[in-house]
N, C-alpha and C. Protein backbone atom coordinates (compact mmCIF):
# COMPACT_ATOMS: atom_id res chain seq x y z
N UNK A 1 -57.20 76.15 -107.15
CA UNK A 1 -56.15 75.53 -106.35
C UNK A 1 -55.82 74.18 -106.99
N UNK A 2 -54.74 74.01 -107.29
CA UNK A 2 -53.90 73.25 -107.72
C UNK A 2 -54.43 71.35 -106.44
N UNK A 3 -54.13 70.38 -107.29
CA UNK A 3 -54.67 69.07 -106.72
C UNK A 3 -53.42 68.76 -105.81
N UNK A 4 -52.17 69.18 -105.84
CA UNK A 4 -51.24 69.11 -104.77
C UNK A 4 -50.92 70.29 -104.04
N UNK A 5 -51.66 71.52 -104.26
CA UNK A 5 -51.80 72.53 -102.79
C UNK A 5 -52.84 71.69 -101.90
N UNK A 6 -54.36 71.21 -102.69
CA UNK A 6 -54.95 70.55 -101.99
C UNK A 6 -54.25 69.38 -100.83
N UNK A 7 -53.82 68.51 -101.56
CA UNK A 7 -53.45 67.69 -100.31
C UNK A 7 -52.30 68.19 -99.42
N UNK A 8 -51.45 69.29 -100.17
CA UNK A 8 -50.27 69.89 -98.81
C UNK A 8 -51.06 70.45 -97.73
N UNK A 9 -51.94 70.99 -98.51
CA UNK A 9 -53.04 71.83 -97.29
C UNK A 9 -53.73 70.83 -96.26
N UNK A 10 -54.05 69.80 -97.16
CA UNK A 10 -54.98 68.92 -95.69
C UNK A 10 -53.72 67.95 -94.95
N UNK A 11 -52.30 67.96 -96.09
CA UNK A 11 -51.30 67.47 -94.48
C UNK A 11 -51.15 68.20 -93.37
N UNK A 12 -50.44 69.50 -94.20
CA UNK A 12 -50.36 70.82 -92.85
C UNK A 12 -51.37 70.71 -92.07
N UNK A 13 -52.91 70.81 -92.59
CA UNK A 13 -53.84 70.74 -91.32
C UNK A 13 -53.86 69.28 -90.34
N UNK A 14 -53.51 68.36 -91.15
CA UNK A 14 -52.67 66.99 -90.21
C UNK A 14 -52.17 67.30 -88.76
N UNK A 15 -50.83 68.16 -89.32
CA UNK A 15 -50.31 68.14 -88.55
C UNK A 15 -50.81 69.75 -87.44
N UNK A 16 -51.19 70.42 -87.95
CA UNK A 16 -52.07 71.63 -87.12
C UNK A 16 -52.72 71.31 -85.85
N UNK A 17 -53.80 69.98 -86.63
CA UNK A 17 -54.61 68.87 -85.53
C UNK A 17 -54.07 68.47 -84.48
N UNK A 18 -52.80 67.79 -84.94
CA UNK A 18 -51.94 66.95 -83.95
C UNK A 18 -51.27 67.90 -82.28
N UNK A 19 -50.76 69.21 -82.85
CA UNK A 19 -49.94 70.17 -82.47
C UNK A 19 -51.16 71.00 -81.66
N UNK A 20 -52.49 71.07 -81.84
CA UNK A 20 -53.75 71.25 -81.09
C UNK A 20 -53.93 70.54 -79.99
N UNK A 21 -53.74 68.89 -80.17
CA UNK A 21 -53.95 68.01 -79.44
C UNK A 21 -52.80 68.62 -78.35
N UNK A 22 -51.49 67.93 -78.41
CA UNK A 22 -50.71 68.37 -77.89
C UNK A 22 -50.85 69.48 -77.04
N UNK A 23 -51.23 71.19 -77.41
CA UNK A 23 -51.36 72.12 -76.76
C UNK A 23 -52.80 72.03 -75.69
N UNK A 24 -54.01 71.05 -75.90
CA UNK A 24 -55.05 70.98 -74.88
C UNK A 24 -53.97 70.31 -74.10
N UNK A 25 -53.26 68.99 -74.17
CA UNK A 25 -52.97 68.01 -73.15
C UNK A 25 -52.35 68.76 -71.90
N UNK A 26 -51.52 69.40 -72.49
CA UNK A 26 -50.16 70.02 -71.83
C UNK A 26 -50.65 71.56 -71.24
N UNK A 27 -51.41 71.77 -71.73
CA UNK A 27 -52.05 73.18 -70.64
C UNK A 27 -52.93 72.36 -70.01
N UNK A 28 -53.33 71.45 -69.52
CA UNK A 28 -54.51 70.50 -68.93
C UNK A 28 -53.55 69.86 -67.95
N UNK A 29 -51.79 69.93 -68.18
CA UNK A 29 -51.15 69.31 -67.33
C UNK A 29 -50.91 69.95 -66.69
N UNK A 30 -50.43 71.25 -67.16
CA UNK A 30 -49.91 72.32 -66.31
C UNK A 30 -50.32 72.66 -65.01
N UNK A 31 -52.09 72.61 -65.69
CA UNK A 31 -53.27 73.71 -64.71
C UNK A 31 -53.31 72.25 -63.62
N UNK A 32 -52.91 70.91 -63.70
CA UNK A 32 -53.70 69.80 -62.57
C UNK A 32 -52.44 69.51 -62.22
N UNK A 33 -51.31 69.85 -62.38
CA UNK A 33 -50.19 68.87 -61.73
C UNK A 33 -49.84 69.85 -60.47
N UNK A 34 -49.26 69.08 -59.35
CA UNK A 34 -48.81 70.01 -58.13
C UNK A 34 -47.26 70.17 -58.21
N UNK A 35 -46.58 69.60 -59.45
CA UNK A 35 -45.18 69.17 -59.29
C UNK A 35 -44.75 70.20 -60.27
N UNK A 36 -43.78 71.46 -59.60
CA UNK A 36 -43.14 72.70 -60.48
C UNK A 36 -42.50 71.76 -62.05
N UNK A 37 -41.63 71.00 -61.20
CA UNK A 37 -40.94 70.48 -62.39
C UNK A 37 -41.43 69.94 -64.28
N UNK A 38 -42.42 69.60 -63.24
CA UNK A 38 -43.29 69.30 -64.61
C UNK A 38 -44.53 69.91 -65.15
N UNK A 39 -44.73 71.07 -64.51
CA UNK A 39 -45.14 72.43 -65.26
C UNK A 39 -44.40 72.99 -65.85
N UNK A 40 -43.22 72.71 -65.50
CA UNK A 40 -42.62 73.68 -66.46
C UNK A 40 -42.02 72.97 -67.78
N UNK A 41 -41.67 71.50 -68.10
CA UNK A 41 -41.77 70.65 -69.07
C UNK A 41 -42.91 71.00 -69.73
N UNK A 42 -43.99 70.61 -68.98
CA UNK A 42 -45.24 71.00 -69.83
C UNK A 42 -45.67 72.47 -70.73
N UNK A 43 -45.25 73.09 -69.99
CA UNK A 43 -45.98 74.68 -70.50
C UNK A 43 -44.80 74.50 -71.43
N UNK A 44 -43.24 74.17 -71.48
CA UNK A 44 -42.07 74.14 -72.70
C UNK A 44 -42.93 73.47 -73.70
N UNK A 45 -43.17 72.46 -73.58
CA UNK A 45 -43.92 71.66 -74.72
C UNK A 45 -45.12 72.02 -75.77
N UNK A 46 -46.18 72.98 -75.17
CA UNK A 46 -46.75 73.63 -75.17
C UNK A 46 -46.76 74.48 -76.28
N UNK A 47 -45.69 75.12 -75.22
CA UNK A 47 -45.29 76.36 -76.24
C UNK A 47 -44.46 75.84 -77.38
N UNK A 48 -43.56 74.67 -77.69
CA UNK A 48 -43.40 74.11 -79.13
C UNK A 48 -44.05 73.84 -79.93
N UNK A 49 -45.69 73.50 -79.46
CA UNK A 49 -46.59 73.09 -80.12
C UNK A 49 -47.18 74.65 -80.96
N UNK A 50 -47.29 75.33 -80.07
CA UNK A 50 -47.79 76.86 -80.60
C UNK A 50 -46.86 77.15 -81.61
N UNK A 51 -45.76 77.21 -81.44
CA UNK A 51 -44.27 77.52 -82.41
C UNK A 51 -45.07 76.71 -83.55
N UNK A 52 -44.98 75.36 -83.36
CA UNK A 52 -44.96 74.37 -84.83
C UNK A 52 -46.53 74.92 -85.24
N UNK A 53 -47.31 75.21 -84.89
CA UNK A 53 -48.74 75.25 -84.77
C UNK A 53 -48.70 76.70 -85.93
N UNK A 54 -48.50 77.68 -85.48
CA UNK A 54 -47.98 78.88 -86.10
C UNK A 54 -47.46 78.98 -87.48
N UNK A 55 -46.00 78.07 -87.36
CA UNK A 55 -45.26 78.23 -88.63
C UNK A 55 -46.29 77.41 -89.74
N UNK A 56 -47.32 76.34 -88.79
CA UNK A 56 -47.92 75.64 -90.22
C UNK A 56 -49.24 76.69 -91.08
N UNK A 57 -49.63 77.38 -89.82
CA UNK A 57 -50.66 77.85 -90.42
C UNK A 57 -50.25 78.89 -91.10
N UNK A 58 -49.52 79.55 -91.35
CA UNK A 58 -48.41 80.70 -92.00
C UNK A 58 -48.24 79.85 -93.38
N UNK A 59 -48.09 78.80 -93.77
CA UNK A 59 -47.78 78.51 -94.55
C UNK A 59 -49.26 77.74 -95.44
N UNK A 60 -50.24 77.27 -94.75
CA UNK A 60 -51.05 77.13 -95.24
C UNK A 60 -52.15 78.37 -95.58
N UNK A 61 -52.33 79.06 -95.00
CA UNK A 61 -52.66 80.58 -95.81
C UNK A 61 -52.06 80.94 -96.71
N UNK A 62 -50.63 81.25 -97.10
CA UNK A 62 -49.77 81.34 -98.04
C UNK A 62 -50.76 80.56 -99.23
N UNK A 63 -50.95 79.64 -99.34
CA UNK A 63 -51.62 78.60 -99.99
C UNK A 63 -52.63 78.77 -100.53
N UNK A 64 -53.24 79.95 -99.81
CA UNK A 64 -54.78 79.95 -100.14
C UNK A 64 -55.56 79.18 -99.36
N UNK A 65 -55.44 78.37 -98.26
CA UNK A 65 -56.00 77.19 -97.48
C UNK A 65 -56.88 77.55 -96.42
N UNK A 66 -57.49 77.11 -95.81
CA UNK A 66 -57.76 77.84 -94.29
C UNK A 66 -57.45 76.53 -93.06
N UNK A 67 -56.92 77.83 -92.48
CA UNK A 67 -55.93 76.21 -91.50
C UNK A 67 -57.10 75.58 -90.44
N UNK A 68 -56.96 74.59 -89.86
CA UNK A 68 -57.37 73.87 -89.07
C UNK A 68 -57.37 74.44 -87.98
N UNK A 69 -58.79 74.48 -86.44
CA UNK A 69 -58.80 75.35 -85.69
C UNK A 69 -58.91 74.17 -85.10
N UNK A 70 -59.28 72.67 -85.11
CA UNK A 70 -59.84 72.15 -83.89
C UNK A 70 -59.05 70.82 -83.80
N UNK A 71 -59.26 69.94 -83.04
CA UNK A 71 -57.86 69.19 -82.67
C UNK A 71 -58.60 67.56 -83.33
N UNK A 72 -57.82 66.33 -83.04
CA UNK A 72 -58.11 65.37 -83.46
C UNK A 72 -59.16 64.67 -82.79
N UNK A 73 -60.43 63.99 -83.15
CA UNK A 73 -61.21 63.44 -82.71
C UNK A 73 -61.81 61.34 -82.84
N UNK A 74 -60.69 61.46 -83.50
CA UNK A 74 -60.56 59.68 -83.38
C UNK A 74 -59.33 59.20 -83.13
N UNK A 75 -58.97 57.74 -83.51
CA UNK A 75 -58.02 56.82 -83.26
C UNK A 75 -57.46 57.44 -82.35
N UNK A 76 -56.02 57.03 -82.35
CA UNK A 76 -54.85 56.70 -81.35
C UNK A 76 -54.93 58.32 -80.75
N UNK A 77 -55.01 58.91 -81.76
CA UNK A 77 -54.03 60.30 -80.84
C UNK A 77 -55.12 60.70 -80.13
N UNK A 78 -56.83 60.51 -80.02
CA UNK A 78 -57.39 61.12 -79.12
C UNK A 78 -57.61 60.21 -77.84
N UNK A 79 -57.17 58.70 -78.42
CA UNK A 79 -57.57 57.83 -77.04
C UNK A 79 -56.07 58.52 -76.53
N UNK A 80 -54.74 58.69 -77.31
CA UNK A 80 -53.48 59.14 -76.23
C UNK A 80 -54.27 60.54 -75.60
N UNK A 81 -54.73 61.18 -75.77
CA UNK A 81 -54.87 62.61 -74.85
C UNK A 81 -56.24 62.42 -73.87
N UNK A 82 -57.21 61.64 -74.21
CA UNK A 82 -57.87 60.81 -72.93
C UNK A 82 -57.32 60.05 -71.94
N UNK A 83 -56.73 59.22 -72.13
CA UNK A 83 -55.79 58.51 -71.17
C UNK A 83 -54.55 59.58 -70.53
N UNK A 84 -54.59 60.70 -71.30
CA UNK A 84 -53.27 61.72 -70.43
C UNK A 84 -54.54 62.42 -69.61
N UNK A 85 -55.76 62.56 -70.04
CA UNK A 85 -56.69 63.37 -69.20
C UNK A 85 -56.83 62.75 -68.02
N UNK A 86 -57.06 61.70 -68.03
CA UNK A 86 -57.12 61.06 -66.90
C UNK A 86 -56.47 60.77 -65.72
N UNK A 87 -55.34 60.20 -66.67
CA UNK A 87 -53.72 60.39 -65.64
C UNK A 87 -53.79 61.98 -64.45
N UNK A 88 -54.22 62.79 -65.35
CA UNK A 88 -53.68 64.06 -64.54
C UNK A 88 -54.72 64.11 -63.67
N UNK A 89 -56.07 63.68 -63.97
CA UNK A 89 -57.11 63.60 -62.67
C UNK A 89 -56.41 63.30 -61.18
N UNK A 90 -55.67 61.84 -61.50
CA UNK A 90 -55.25 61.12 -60.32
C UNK A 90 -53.85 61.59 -59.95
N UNK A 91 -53.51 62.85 -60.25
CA UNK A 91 -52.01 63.27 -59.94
C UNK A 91 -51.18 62.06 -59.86
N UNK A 92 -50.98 61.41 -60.45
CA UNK A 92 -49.86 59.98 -60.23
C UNK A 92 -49.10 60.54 -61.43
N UNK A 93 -47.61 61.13 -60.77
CA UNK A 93 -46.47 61.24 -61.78
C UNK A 93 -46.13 60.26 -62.73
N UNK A 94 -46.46 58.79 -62.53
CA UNK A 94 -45.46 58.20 -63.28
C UNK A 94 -46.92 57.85 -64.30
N UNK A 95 -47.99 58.04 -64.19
CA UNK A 95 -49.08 57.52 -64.79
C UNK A 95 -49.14 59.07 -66.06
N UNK A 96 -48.82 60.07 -65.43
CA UNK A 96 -48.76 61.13 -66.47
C UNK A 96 -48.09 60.96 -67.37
N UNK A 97 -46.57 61.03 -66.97
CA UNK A 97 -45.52 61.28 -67.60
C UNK A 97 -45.51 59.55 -69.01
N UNK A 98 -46.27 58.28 -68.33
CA UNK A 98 -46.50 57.45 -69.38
C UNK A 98 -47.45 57.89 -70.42
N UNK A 99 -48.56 58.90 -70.03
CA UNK A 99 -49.64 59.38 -70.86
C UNK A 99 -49.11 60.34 -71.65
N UNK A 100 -47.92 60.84 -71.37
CA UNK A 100 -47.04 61.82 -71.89
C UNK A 100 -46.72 61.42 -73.52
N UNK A 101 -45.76 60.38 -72.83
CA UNK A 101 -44.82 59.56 -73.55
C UNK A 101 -45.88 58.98 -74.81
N UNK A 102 -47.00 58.70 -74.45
CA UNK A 102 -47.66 57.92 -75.58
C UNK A 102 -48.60 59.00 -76.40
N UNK A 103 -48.60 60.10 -76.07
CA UNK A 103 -49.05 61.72 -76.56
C UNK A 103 -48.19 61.63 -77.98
N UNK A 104 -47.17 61.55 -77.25
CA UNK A 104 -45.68 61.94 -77.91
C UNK A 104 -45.41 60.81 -79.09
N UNK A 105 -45.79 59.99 -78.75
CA UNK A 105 -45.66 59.03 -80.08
C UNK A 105 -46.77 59.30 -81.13
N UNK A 106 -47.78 59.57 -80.64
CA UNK A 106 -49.02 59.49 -81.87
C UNK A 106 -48.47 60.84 -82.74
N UNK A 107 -47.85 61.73 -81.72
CA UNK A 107 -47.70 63.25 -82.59
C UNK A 107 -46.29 62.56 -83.54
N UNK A 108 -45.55 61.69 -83.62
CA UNK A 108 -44.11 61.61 -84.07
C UNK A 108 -44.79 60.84 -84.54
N UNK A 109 -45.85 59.73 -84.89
CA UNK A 109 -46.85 59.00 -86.09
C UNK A 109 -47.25 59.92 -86.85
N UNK A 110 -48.08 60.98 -86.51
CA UNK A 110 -48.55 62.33 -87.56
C UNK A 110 -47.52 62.07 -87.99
N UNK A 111 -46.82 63.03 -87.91
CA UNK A 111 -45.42 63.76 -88.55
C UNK A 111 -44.37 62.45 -89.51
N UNK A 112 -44.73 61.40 -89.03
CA UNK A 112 -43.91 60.50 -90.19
C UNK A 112 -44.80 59.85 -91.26
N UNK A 113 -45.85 60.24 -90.66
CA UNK A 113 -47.17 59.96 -91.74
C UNK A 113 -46.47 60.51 -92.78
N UNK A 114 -46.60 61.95 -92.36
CA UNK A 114 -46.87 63.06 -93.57
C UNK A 114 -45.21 62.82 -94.54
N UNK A 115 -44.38 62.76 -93.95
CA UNK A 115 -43.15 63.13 -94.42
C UNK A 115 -43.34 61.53 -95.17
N UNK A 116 -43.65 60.61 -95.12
CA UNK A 116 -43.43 59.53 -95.88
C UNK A 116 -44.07 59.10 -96.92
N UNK A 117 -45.28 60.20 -96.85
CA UNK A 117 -45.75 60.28 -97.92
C UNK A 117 -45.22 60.67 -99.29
N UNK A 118 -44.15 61.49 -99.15
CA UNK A 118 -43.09 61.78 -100.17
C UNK A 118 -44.18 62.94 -101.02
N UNK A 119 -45.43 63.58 -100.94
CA UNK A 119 -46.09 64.30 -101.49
C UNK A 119 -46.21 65.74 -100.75
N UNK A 120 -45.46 66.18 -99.86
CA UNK A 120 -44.78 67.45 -99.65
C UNK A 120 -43.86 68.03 -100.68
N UNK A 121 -43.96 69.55 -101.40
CA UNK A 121 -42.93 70.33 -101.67
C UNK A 121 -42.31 70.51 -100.41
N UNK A 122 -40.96 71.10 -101.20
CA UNK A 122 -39.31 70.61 -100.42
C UNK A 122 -39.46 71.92 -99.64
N UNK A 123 -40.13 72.90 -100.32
CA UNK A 123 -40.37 74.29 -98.75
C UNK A 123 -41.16 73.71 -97.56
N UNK A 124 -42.09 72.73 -97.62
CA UNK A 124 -42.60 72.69 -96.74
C UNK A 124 -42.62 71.26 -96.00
N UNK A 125 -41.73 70.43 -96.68
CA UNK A 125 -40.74 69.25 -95.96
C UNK A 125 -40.22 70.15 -94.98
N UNK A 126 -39.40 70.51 -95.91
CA UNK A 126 -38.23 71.13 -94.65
C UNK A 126 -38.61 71.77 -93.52
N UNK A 127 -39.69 72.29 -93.21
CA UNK A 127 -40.55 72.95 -91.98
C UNK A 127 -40.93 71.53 -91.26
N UNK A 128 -41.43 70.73 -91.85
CA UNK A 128 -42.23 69.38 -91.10
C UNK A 128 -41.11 68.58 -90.72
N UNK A 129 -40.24 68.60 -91.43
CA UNK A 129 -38.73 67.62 -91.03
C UNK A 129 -38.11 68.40 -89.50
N UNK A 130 -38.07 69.34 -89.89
CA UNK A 130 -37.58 70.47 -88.81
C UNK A 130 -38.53 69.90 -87.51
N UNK A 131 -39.61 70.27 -87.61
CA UNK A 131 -40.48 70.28 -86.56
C UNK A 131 -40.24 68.45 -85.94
N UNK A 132 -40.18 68.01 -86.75
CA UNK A 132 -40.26 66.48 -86.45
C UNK A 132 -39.24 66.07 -85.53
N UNK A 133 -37.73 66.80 -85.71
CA UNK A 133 -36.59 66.37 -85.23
C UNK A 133 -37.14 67.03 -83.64
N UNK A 134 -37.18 68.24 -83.67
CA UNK A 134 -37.75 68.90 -82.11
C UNK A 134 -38.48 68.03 -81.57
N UNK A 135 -39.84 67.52 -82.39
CA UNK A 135 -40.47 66.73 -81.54
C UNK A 135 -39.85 65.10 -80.80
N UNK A 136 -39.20 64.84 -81.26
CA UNK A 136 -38.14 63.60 -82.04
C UNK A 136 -37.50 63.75 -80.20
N UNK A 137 -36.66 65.15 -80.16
CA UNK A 137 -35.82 65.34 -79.07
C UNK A 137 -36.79 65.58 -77.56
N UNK A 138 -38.08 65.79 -77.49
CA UNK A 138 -39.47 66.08 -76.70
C UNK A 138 -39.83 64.74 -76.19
N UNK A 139 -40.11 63.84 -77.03
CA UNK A 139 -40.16 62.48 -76.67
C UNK A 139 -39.35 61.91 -75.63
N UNK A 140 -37.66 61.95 -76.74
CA UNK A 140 -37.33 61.47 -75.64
C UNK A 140 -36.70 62.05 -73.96
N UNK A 141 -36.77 63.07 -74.40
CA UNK A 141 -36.97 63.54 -72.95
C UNK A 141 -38.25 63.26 -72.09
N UNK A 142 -38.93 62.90 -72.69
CA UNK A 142 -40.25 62.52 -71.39
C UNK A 142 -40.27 60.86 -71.35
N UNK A 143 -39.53 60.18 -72.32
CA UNK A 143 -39.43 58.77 -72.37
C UNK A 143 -38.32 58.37 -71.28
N UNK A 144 -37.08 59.58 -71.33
CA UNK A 144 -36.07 59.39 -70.11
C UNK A 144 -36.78 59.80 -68.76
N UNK A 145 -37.31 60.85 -68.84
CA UNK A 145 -38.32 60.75 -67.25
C UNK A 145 -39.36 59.84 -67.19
N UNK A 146 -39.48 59.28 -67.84
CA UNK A 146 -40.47 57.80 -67.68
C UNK A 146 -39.52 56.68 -66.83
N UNK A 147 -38.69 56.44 -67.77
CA UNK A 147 -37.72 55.49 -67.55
C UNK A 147 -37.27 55.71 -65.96
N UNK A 148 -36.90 57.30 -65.64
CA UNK A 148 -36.26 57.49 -64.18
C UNK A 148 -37.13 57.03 -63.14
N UNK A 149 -38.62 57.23 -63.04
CA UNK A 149 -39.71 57.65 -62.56
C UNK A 149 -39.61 55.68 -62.17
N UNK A 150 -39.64 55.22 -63.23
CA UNK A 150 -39.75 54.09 -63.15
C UNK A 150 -38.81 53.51 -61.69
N UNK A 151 -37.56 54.08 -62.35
CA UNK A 151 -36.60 53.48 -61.17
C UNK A 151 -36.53 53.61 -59.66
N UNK A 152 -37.24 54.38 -59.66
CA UNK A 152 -37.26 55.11 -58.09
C UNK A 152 -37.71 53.91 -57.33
């Protein structure tokens, strides 16, 4: 294996990690929240993560690689999915939907990590760019129900 399959392989699994994280938080929201509305945001989200989760590991086999099965265990993105664990303990909507919102940034940090690294081939930019913009539009939809939540 080539020294730049190597590192495409340990971005993709980057972002595999991230899109793991994401899928515990959001089935963890689903199963504790009492509010339809935002089960069903959640399980959508979810299931984007499985989508992006999927297309990466499809492409890192392609590779010869073996993809990443388990989710992130330091910095920001695991204190963001502790602090969303928690939130959902205390059913407080607006305390979720902020634990949401800051989920949502560490995963749109992955993803600009990788892409700014400029050490992606252009087949598999274009999958992570792709995925990035979705996530991009995920955010701020839970940053505008932050914002509403707020106003009430």
């Amino acid at each position: 294996m080539e020294t730049t399959d190597s590192q495409t392989i340990s971005q993709m699994n980057d972002l595999i990690r991230i899109n793991n994280d994401r899928i515990e938080g959001y089935e963890r929201a689903v199963n504790d929240t009492d509010d339809a509305k935002l089960k069903s945001i959640f399980y959508s989200m979810a299931q984007e993560s499985r989508k992006f989760k999927n297309e990466l590991l499809t492409e890192v086999i392609k590779m010869g690689g073996t993809p990443e099965e388990g989710t992130t265990v330091s910095g920001k993105v695991f204190r963001a999915w502790m602090d969303f664990k928690s939130a959902i303990a205390g059913k407080d909507r607006k305390a979720i939907i902020s634990s949401c919102e800051f989920g949502e940034d560490a995963a749109l940090h992955t993803y600009h990590e990788v892409i700014e690294t400029g050490k992606l081939p252009a087949q598999y930019l274009a999958i992570v760019k792709e995925q990035h913009k979705a996530l991009h539009q995920s955010h701020d939809k839970i940053k505008l129900m932050r914002e509403t939540v707020k106003s009430l």
